[in-house]
Protein backbone atom coordinates (compact mmCIF):
# COMPACT_ATOMS: atom_id res chain seq x y z
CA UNK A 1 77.96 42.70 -11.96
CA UNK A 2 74.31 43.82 -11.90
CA UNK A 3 71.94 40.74 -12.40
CA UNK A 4 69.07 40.18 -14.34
CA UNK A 5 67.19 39.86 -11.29
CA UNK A 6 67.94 39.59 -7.77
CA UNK A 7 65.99 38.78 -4.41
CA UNK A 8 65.15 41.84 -1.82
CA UNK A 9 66.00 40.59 1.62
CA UNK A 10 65.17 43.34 4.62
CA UNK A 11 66.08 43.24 8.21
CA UNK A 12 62.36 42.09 8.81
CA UNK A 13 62.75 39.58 6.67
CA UNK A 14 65.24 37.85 8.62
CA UNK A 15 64.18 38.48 12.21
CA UNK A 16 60.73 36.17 10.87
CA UNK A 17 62.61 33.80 9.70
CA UNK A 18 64.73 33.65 12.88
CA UNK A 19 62.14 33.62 15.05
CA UNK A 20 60.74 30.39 13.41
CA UNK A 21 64.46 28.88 14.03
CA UNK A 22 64.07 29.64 17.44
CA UNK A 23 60.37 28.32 17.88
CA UNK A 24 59.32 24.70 18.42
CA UNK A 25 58.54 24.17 14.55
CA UNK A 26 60.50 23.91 11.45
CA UNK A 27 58.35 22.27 9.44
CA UNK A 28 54.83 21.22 9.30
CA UNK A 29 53.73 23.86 11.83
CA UNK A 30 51.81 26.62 11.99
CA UNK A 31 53.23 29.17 9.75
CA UNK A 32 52.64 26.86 6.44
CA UNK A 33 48.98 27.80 6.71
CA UNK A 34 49.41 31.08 7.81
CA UNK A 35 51.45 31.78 4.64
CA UNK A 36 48.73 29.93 2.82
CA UNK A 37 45.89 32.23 4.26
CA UNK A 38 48.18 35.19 3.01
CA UNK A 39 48.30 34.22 0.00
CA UNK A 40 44.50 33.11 -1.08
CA UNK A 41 44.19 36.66 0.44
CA UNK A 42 46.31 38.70 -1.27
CA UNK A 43 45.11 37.39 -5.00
CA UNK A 44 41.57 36.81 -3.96
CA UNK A 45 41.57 32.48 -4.21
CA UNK A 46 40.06 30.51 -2.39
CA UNK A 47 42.33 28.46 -1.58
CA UNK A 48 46.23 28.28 -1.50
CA UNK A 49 48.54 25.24 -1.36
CA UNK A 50 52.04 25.83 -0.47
CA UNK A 51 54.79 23.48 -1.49
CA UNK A 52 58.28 23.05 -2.05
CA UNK A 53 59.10 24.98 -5.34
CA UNK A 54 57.52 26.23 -8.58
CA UNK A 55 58.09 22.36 -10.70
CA UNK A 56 56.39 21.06 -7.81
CA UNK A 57 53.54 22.89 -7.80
CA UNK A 58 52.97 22.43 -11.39
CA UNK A 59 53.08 18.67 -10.88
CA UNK A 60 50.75 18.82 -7.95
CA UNK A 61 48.29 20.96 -9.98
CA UNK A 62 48.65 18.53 -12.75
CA UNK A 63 47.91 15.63 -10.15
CA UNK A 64 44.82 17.85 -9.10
CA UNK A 65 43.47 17.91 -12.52
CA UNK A 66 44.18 13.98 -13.06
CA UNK A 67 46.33 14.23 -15.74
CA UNK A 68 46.76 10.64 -16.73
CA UNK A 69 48.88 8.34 -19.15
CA UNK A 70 47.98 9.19 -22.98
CA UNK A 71 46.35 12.60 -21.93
CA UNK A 72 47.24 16.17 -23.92
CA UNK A 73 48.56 18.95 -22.41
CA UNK A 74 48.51 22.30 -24.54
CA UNK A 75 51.40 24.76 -23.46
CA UNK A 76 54.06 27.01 -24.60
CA UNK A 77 57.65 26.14 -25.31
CA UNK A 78 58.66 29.85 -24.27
CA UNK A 79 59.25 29.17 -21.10
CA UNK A 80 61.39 27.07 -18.11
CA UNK A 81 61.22 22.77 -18.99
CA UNK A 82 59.42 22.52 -15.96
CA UNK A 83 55.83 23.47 -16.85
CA UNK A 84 56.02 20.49 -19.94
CA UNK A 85 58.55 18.45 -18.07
CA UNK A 86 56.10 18.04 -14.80
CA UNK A 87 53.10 16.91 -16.62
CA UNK A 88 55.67 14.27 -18.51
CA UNK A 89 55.99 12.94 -15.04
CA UNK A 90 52.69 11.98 -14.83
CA UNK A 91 52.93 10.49 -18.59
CA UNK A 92 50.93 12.72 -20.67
CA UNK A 93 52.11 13.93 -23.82
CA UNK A 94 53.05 17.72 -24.45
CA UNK A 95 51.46 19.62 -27.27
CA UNK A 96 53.25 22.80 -27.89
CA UNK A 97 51.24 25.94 -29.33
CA UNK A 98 52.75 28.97 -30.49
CA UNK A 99 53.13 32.49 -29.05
CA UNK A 100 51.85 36.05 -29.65
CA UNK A 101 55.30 37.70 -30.99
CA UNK A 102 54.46 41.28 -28.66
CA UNK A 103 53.81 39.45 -25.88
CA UNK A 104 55.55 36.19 -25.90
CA UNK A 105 52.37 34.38 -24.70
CA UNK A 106 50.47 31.25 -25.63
CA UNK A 107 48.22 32.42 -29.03
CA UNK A 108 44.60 31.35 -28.56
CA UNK A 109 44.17 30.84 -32.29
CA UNK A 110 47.62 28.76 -32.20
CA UNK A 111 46.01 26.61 -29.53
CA UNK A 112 42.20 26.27 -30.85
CA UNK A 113 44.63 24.46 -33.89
CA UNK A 114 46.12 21.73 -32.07
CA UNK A 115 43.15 20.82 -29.67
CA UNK A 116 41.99 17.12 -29.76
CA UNK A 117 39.68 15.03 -28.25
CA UNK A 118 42.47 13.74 -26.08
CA UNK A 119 42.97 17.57 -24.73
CA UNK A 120 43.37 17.33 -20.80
CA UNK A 121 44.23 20.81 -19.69
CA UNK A 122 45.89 24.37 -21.32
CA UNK A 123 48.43 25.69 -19.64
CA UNK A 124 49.08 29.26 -20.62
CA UNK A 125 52.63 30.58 -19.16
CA UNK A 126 52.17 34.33 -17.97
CA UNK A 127 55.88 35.41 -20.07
CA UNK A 128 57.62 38.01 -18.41
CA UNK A 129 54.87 38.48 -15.59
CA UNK A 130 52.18 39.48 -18.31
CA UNK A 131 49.09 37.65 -17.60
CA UNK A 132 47.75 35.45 -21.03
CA UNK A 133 44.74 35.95 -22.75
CA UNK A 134 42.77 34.15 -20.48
CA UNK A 135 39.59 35.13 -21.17
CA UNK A 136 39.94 33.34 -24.79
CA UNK A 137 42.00 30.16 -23.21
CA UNK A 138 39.11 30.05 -20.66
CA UNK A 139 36.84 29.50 -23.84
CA UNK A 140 38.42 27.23 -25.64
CA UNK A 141 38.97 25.28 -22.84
CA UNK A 142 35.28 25.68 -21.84
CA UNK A 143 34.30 23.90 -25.04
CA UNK A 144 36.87 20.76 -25.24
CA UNK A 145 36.21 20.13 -21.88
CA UNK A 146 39.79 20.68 -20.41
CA UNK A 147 41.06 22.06 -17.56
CA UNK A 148 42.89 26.08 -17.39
CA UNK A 149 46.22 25.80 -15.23
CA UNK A 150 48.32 28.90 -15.39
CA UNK A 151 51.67 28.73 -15.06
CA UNK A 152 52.17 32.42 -12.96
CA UNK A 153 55.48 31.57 -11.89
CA UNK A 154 56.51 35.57 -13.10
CA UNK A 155 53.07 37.12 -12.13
CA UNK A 156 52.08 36.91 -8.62
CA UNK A 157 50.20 40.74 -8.32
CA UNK A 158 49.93 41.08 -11.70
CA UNK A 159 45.93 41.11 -13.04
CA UNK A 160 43.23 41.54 -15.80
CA UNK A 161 40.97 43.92 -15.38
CA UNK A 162 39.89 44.02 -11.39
CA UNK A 163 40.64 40.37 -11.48
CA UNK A 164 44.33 38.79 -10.09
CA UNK A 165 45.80 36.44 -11.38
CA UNK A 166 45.37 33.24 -9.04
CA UNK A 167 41.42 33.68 -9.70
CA UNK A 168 41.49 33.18 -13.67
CA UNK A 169 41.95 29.59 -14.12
CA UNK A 170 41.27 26.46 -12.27
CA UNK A 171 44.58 26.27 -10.86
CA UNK A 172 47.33 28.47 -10.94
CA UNK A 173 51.03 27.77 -10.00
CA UNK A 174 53.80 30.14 -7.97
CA UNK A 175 57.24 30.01 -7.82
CA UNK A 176 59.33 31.50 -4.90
CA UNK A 177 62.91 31.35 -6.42
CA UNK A 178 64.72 34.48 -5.42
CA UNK A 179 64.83 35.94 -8.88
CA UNK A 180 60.53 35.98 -8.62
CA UNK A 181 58.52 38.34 -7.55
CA UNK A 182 58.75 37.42 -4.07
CA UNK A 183 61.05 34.84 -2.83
CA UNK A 184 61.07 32.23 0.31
CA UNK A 185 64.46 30.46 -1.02
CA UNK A 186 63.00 28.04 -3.23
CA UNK A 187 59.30 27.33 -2.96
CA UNK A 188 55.87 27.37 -4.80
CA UNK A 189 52.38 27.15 -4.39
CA UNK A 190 49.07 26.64 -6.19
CA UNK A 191 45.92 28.48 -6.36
CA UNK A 192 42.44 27.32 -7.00
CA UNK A 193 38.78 28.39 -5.97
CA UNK A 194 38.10 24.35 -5.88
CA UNK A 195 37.81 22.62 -2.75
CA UNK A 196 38.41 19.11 -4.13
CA UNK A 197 41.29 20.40 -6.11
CA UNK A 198 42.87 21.85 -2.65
CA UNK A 199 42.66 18.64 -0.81
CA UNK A 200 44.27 16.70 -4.20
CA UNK A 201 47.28 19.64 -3.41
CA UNK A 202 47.37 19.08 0.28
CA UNK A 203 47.48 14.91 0.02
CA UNK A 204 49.84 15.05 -3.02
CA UNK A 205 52.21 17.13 -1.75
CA UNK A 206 52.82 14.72 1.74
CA UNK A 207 53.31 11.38 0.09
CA UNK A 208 49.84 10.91 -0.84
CA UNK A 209 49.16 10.20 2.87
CA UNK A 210 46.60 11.55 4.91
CA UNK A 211 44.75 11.21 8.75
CA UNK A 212 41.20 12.28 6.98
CA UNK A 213 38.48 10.66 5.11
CA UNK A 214 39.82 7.15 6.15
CA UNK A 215 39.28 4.28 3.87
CA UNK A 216 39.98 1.52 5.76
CA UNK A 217 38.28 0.91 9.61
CA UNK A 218 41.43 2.90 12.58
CA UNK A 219 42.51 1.15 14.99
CA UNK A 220 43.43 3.52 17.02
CA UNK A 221 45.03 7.71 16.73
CA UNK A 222 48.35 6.44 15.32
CA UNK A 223 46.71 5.45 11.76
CA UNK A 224 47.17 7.14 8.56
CA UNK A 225 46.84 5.69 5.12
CA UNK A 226 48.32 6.43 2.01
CA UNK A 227 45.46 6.80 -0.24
CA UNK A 228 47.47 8.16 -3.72
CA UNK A 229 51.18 7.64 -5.09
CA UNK A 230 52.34 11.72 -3.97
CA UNK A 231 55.56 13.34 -3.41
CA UNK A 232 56.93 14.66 -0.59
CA UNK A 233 56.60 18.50 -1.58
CA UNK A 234 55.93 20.50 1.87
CA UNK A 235 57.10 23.79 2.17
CA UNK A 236 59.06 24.48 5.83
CA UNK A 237 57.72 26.99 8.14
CA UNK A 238 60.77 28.92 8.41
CA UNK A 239 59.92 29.56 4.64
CA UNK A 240 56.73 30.40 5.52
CA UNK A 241 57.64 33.01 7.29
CA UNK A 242 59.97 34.32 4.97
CA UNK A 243 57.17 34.39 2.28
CA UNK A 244 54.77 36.27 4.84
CA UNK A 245 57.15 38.77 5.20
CA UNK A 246 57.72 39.44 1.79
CA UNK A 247 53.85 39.32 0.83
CA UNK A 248 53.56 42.39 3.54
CA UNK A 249 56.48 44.42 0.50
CA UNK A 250 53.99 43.02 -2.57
CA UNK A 251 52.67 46.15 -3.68
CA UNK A 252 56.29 48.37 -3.00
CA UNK A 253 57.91 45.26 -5.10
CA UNK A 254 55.39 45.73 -7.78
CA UNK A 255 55.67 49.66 -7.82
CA UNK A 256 59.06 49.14 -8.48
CA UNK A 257 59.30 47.15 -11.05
CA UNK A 258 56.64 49.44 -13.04
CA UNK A 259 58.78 52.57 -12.31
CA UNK A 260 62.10 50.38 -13.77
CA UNK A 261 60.19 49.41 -16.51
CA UNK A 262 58.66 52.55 -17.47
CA UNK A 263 62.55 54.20 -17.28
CA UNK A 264 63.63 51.42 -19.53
CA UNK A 265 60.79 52.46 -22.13
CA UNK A 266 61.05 55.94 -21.64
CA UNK A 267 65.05 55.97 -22.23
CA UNK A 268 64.99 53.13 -25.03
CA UNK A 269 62.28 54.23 -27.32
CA UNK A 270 64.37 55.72 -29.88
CA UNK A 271 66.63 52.74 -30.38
CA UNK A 272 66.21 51.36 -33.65
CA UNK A 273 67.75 48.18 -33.12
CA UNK A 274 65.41 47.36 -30.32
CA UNK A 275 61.58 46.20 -29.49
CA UNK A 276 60.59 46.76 -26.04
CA UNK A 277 58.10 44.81 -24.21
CA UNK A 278 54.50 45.77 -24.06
CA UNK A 279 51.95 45.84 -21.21
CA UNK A 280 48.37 45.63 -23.07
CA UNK A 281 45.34 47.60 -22.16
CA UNK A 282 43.13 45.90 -19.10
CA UNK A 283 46.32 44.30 -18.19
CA UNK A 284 48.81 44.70 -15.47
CA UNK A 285 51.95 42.92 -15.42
CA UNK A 286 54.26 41.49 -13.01
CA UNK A 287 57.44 42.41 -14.62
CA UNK A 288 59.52 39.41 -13.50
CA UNK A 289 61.22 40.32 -16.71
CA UNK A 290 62.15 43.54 -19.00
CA UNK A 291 62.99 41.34 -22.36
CA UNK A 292 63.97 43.30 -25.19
CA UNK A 293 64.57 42.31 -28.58
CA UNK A 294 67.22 42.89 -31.33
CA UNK A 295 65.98 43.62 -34.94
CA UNK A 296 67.18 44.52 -38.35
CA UNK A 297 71.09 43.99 -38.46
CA UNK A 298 71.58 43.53 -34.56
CA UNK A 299 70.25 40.44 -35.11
CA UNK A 300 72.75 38.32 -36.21
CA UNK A 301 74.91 40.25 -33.93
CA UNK A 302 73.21 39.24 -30.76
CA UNK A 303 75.90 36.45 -29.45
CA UNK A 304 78.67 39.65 -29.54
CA UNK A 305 76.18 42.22 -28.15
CA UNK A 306 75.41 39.51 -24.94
CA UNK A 307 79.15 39.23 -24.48
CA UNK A 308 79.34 42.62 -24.73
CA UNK A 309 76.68 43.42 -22.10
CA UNK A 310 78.27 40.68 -19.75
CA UNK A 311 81.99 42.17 -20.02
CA UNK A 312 80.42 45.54 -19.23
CA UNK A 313 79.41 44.19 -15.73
CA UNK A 314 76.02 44.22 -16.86
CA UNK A 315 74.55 40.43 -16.26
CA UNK A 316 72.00 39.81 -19.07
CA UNK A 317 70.08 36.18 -19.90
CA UNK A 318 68.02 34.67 -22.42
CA UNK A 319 64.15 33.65 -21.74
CA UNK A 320 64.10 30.83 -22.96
CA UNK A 321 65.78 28.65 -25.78
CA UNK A 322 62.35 27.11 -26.95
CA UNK A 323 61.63 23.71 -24.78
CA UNK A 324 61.63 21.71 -28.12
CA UNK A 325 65.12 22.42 -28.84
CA UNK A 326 66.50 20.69 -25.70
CA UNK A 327 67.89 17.62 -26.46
CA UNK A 328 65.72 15.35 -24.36
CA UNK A 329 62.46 16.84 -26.52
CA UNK A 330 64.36 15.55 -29.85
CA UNK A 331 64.28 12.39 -28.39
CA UNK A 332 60.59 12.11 -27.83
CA UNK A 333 60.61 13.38 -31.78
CA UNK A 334 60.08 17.39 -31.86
CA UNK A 335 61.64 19.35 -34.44
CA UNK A 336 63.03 23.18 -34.72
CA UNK A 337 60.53 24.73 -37.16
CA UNK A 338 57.27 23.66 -34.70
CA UNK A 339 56.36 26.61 -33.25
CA UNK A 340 57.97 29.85 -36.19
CA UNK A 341 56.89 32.60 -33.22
CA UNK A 342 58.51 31.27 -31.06
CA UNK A 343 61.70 30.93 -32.49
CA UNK A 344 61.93 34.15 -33.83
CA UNK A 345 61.41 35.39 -29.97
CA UNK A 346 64.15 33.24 -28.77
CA UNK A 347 66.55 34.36 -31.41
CA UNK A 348 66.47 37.93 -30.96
CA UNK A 349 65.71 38.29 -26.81
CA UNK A 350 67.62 39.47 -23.76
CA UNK A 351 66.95 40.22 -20.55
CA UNK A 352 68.30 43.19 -19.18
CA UNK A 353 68.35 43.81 -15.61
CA UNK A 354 64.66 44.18 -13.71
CA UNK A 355 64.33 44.13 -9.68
CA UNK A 356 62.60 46.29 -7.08
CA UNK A 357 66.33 47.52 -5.96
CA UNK A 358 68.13 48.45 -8.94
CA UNK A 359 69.09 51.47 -8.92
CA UNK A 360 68.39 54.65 -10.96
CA UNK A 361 72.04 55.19 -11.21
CA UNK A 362 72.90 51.20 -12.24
CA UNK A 363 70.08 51.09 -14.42
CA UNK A 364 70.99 54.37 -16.42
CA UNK A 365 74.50 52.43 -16.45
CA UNK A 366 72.57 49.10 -17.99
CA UNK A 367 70.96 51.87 -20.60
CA UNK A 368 74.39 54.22 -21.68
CA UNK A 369 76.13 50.57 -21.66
CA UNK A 370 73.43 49.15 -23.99
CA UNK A 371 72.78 52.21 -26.62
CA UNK A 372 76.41 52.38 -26.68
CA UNK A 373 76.79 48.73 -27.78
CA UNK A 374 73.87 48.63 -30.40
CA UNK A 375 74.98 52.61 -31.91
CA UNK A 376 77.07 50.32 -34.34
CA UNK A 377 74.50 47.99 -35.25
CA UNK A 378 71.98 50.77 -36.47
């Protein structure tokens, strides 16, 4: 079956992590903040925090921004659980906003509408690897006083103008999965140009526990104290080295996915059942994603053209059935009907496959498979 999306694992790739195997560290060593260096490097941040996975780093960034009991958080229910369910964690409650329908991202105009005085941060979620409107979010943000944490799980590379994303907002989560845009297993990491946000990170994500800016009078070089309630959310160093490794391929990986996505538009443009994903002037994305989305009569048909798809070998998914729907959500009192644009998105996506190494030949399979499938629905 072809996937969705699929890691790229090289020969390199595997000698650095093996060397790590074989060196005196495995954790907590050197190559954490030498992944960490490559990182604020390669999007232009200050500062990078490297932790265990992408939920993690949302908390910790949520943590950084003191998120507290009672507080608002503004975000998008297109998208993974995690970017709501992390700041539920730390007991705020989740305000959902609705999308832009082309590009499946957080509507400024839908957020200016539920803003409050109780509005602690705005967490746009960069759909698909196409960065938000962050210029507007940084406004609106600007003038309630709340803090900008984007949720760039699908956009590492991926930019606004001559500026990456990683240096938009005041902190700005990564995930590693192997489906992302690079992988180290499972992993994460957060960006931010603030120095008091980075050491938040760096205490948060060992346990709250720390050697520096002692409280209390040491007795001696044994002492530590644990100054906040953290987690413990370190990244290993063979990890680290796997994430290195695949930061060097960035660039190729991004290529890649432009030249898949440009033969998907290219060779679907005609279909009349479908409505291709857009990449927006000034913007560049990191097509984590290729969603398309069924109209007119296909519609209703969607559940038979999926199985379809899935029987043809061709291993499509749905991003995402909107957060509010899950049954948990219900329980804390949402209701279908909150958030129309996003509902309508949810109904009448799939993701078809997009990864640096698919193909030309599978992917002009995933396209004769598809127009083949939707001919009937025209």
């Amino acid at each position: 079956m072809i996937p969705y999306g699929h890691q790229t694992i090289e020969e390199d790739d595997i000698q650095a992590v093996t060397e790590v195997l074989r060196s005196d560290w495995l954790t907590q060593g050197p190559k954490v903040a030498e992944f960490e260096q490559a990182l604020a490097d390669c999007t232009g941040a200050k500062f990078a925090v490297a932790v265990s996975n992408g939920t993690a780093a949302l908390q910790a960034a949520y943590f950084a921004a003191g998120i507290q009991p009672g507080d608002e958080v503004i975000t998008s229910p297109l998208t993974f659980a995690a970017t709501s369910n992390a700041a539920l964690w730390l007991g705020a409650k989740i305000v959902f906003a609705d999308v832009d329908p082309e590009t499946g991202n957080l509507d400024p105009t839908a957020v200016e509408s539920v803003v409050t005085e109780k509005t602690k941060a705005i967490v746009p979620v960069d759909y698909a690897g196409h960065p938000a409107d962050m210029s507007r979010l940084r406004e609106i943000a600007s003038r309630c006083g709340a803090k900008l944490i984007e949720d760039s799980a699908h956009a590492l590379g991926a930019s606004i103008g001559d500026r990456k994303v990683g240096t938009l907002a005041d902190l700005t989560t990564m995930s590693f999965h192997p489906v992302k845009i690079i992988t180290t297993g499972e992993g994460g990491a957060i960006l931010t140009d603030n120095p008091d946000f980075a050491e938040r990170l760096r205490l948060y994500r060992s346990h709250g526990i720390t050697k520096a800016n002692l409280r209390m009078p040491s007795p001696g070089d044994w002492y530590y104290e644990q100054q906040e309630l953290g987690q413990n959310y370190r990244l290993t160093d063979f990890q680290s080295a796997l994430g290195i490794s695949q930061l060097k391929k960035l660039d190729r990986f991004l290529a890649a996915r432009h030249e898949v996505a440009g033969r998907y538009a290219e060779a679907l443009k005609d279909v009349k059942t479908l409505r291709l994903p857009v990449e927006r002037e000034g913007f560049r994305s990191g097509w984590h994603l290729y969603p398309i989305r069924l109209i007119g009569a296909a519609i209703t048909k969607r559940p038979e053209v999926f199985r379809q798809l899935r029987e043809a070998g061709i291993g499509v998914q749905v991003h995402y059935i909107p957060v509010y729907w899950h049954p948990y959500y219900q329980t804390l009192g949402y209701r279908k009907g909150l958030c129309p644009n996003v509902e309508s998105f949810y109904e009448t996506e799939i993701s078809i496959p997009m990864f640096p190494a698919l193909s030309t030949a599978d992917q002009q399979s995933v396209i004769d498979i598809l127009k083949k499938i939707l001919v009937q629905y025209e």
